[in-house]
Every structure is written in structure tokens, then in C-alpha cells.
N, C-alpha and C. Protein backbone atom coordinates (compact mmCIF):
# COMPACT_ATOMS: atom_id res chain seq x y z
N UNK A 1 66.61 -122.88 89.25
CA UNK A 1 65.98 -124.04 88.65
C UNK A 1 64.54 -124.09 89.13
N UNK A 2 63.59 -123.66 88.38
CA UNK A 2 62.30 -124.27 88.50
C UNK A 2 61.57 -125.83 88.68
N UNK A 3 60.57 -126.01 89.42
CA UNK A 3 60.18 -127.40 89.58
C UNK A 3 59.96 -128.08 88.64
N UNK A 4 59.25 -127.46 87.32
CA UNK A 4 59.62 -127.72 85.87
C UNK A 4 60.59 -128.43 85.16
N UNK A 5 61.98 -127.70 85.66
CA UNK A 5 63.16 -128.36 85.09
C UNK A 5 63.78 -129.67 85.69
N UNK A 6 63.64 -129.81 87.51
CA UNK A 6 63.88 -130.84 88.19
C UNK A 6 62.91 -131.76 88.16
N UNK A 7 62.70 -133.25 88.21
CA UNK A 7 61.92 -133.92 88.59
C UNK A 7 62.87 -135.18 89.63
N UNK A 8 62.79 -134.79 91.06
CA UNK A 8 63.52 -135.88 91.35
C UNK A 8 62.51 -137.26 92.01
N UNK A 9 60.95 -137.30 91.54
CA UNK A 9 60.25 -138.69 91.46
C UNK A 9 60.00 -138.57 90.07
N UNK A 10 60.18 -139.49 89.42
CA UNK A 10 59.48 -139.88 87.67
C UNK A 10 57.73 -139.42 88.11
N UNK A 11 57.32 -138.85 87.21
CA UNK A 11 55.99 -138.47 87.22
C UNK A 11 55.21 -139.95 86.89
N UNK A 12 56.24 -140.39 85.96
CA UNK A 12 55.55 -141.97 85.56
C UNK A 12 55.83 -142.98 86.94
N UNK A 13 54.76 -143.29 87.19
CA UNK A 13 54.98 -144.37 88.10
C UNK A 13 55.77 -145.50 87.82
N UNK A 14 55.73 -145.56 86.75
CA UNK A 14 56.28 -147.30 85.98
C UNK A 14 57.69 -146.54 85.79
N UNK A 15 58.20 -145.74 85.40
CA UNK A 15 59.32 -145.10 85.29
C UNK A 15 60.01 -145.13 86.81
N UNK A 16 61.71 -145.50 86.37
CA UNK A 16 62.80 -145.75 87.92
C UNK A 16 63.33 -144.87 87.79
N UNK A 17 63.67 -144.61 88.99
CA UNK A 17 65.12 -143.77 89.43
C UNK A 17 66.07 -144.16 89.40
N UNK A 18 65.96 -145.73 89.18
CA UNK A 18 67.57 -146.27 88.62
C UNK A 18 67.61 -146.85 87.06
N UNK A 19 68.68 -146.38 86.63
CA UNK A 19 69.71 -146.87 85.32
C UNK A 19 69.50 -148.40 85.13
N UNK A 20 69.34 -149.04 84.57
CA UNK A 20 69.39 -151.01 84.67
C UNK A 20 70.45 -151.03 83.24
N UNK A 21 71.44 -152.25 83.44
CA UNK A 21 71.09 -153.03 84.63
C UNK A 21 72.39 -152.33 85.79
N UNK A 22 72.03 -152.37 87.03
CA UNK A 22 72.81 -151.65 88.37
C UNK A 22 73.02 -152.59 89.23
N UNK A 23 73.57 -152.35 89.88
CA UNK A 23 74.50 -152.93 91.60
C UNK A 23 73.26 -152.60 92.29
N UNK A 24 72.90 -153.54 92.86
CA UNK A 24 71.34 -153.51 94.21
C UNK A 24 71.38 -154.36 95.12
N UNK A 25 70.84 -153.88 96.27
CA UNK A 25 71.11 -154.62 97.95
C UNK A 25 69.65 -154.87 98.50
N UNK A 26 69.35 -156.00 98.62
CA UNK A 26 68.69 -156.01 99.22
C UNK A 26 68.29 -156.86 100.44
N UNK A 27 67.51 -156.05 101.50
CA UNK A 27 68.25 -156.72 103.00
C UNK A 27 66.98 -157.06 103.29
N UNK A 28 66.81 -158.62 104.09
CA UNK A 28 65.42 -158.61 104.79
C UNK A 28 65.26 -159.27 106.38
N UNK A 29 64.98 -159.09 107.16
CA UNK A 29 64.88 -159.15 108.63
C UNK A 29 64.00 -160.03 108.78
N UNK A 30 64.05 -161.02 109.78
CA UNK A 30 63.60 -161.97 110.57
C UNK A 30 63.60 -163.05 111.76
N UNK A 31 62.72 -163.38 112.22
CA UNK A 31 63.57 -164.12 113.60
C UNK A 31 64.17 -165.21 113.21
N UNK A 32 65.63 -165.76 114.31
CA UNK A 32 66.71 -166.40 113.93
C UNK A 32 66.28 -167.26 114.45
N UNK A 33 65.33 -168.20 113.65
CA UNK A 33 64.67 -169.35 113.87
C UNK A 33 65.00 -170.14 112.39
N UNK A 34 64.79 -171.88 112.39
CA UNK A 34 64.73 -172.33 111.12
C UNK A 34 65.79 -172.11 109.64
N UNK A 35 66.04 -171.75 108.85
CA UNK A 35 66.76 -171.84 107.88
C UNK A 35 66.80 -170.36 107.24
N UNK A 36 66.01 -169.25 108.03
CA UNK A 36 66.07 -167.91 107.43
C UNK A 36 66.85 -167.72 106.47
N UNK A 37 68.01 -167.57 106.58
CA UNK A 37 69.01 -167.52 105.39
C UNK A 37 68.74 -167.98 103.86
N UNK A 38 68.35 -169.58 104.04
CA UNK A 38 68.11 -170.35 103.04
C UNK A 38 66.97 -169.83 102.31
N UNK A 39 65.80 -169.68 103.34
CA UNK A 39 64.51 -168.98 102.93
C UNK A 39 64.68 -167.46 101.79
N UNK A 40 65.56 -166.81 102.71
CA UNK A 40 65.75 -165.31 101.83
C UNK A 40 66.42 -165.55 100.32
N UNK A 41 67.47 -166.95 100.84
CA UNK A 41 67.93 -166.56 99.12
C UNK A 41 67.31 -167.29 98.18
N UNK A 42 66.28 -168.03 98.57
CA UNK A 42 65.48 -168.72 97.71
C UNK A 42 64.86 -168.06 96.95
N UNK A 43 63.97 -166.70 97.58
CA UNK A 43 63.18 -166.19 97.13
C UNK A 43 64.17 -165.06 96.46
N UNK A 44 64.99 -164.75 96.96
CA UNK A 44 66.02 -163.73 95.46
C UNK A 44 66.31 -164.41 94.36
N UNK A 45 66.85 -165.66 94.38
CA UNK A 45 67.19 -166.42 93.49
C UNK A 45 66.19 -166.85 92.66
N UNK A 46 65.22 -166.96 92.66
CA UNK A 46 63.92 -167.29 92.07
C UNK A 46 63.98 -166.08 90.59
N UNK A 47 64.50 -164.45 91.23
CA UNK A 47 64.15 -163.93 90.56
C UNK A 47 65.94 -162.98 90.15
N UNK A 48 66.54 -163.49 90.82
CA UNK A 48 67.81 -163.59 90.08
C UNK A 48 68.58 -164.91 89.87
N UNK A 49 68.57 -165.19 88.82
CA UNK A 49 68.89 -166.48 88.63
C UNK A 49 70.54 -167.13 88.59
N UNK A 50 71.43 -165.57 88.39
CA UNK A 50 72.35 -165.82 88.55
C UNK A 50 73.27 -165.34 89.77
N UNK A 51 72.61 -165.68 90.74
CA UNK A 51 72.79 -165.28 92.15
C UNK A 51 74.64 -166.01 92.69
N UNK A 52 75.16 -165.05 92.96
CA UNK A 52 76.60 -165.80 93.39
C UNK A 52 76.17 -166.22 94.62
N UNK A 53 77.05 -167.18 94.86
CA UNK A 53 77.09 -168.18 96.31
C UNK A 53 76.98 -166.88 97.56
N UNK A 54 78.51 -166.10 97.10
CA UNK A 54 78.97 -165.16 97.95
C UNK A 54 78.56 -163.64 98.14
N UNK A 55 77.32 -163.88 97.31
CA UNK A 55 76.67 -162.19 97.07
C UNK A 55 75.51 -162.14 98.41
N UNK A 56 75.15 -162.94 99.54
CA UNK A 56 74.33 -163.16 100.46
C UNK A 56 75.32 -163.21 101.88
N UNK A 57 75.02 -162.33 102.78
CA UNK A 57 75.73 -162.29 103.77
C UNK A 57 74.69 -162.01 105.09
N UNK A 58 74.70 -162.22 106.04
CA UNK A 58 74.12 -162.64 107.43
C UNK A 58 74.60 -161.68 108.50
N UNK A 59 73.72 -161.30 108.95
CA UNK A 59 74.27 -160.08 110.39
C UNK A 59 73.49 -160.78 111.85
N UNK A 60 73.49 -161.65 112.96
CA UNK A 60 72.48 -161.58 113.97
C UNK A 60 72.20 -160.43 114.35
N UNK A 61 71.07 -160.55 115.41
CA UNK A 61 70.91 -158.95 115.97
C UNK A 61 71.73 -159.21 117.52
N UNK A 62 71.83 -157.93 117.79
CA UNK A 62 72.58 -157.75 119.05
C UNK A 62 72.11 -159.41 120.08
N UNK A 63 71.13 -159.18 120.15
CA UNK A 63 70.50 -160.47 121.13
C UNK A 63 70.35 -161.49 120.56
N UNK A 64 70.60 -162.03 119.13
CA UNK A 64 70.70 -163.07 118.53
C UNK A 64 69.11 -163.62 118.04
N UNK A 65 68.32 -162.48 118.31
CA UNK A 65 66.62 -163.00 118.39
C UNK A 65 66.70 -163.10 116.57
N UNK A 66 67.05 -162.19 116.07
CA UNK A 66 66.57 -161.94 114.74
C UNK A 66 67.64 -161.68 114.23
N UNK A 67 67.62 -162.06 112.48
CA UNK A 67 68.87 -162.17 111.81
C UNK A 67 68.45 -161.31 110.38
N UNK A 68 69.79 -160.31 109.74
CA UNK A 68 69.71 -159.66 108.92
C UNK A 68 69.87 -160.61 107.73
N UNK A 69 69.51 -160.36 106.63
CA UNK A 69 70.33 -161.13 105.31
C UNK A 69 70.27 -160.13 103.79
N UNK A 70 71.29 -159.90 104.17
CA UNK A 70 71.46 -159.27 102.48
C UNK A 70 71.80 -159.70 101.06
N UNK A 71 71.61 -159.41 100.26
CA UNK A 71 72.23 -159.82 98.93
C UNK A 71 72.26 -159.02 98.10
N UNK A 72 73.66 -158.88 97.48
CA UNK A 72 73.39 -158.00 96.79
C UNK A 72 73.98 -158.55 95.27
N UNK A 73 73.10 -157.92 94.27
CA UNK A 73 73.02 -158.13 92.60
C UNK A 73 72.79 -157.66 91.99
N UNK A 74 72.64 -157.72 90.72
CA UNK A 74 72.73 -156.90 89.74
C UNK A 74 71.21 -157.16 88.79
N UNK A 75 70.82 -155.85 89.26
CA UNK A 75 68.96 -156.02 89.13
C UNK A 75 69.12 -155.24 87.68
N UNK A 76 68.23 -155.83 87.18
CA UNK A 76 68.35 -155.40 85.50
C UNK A 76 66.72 -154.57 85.12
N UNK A 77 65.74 -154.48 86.11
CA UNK A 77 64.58 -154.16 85.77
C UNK A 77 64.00 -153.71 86.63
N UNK A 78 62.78 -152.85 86.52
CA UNK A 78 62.46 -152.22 88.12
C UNK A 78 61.26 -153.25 88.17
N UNK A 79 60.55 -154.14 87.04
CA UNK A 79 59.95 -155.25 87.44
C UNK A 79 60.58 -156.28 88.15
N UNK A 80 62.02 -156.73 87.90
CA UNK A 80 62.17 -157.60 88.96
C UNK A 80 62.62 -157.14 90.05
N UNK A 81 62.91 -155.90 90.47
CA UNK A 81 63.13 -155.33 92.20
C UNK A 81 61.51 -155.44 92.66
N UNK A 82 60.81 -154.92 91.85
CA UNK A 82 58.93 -155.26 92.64
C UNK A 82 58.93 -156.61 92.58
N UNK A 83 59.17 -157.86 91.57
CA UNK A 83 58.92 -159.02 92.71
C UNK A 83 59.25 -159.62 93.30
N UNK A 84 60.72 -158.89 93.65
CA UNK A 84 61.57 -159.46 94.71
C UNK A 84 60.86 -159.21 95.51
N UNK A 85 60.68 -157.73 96.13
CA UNK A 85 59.54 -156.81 97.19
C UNK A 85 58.72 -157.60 97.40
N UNK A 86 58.06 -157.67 96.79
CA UNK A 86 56.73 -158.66 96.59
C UNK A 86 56.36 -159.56 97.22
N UNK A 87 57.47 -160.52 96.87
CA UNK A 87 57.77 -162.33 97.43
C UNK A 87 58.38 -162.16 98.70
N UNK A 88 59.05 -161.03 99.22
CA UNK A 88 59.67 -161.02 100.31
C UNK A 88 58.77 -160.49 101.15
N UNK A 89 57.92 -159.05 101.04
CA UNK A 89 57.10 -159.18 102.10
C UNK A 89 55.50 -160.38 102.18
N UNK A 90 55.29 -160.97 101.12
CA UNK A 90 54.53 -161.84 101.47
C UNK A 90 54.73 -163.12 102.47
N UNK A 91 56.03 -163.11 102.05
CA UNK A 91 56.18 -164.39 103.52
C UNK A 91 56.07 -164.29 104.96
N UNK A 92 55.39 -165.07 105.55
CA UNK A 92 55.12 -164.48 106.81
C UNK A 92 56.33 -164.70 107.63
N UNK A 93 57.73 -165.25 107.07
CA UNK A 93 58.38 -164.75 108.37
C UNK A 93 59.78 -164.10 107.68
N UNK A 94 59.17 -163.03 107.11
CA UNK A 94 60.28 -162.06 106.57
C UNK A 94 59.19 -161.00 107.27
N UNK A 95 59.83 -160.39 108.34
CA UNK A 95 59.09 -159.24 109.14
C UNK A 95 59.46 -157.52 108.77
N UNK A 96 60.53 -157.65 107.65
CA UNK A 96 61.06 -156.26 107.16
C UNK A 96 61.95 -156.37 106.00
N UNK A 97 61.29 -155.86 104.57
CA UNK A 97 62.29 -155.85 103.83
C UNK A 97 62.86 -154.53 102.69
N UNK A 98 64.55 -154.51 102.95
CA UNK A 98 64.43 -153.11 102.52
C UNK A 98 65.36 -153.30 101.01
């Protein structure tokens, strides 16, 4: 197989590597201060609107300093995974989001 025949990044930038609409996780880190939780799913929910109660789940960290939060849904566009991205690292106390 030549490099020709494979392309495993889209040459198009605007072009995904994922199928829509798909199963997607997305996790974001911060200190376990204040309402973190509430904060993270606000800003998913904003841009998934049909967010289940039970699709958001919580990890502390070993030392309890900082808390994981995931959610996972069913992303229909690679525009709305960028402004999930987006809205999540703009907040200043979402310190990592994957």
C-alpha cells in the first residue's frame, strides 16, 4: 500500500475521522473546589442538548485535590466536538480537556 492509497489524517482539515452521528467521551479535569461537576455539564449541555442525567460521571483524584468528569454522547458533528473543546478549555477552571 502506497501513501497514496492510505490517508490516515483527512488532508481536509474540516474533514473527521469520525462517522456522525457516534458514541463520544469527553473528560475534563479540575480542582475539586465549588460545583465542578455542575460547571462541566453545563457547558456540554449547552451544546448537547439532549444530555442524559446519567451520561456524566465523576472520578476524584487519588488526593481528592482535583476531580475528573466525563460525559459521554452522541456527537453528531465535528463542529459541535470543536465547541465543546472550545468552551471547555476557555474556562479558567477546567485545567485539561480531553
Amino acid at each position: 500500500m502506497t501513501a497514496t492509497q492510505f490517508h490516515a489524517i483527512p488532508e481536509d482539515p474540516k474533514e473527521s475521522l469520525f462517522v456522525f452521528p457516534c458514541s463520544f467521551v469527553v473528560k475534563a479535569m479540575g480542582r475539586a473546589q465549588g460545583d465542578f461537576v455542575a460547571l462541566i455539564t453545563d457547558i456540554v449541555a449547552k451544546h448537547v442538548p439532549d444530555l442524559a442525567a446519567d451520561a456524566v460521571k465523576t472520578r476524584p483524584s487519588k488526593a481528592g485535590n482535583f476531580t475528573a468528569v466525563t460525559a459521554t454522547f452522541v456527537a453528531t458533528s465535528q463542529e459541535q466536538l470543536d465547541n465543546i473543546y472550545y468552551a471547555l478549555s476557555a474556562h479558567p477552571d477546567v485545567l485539561m480537556a480531553l
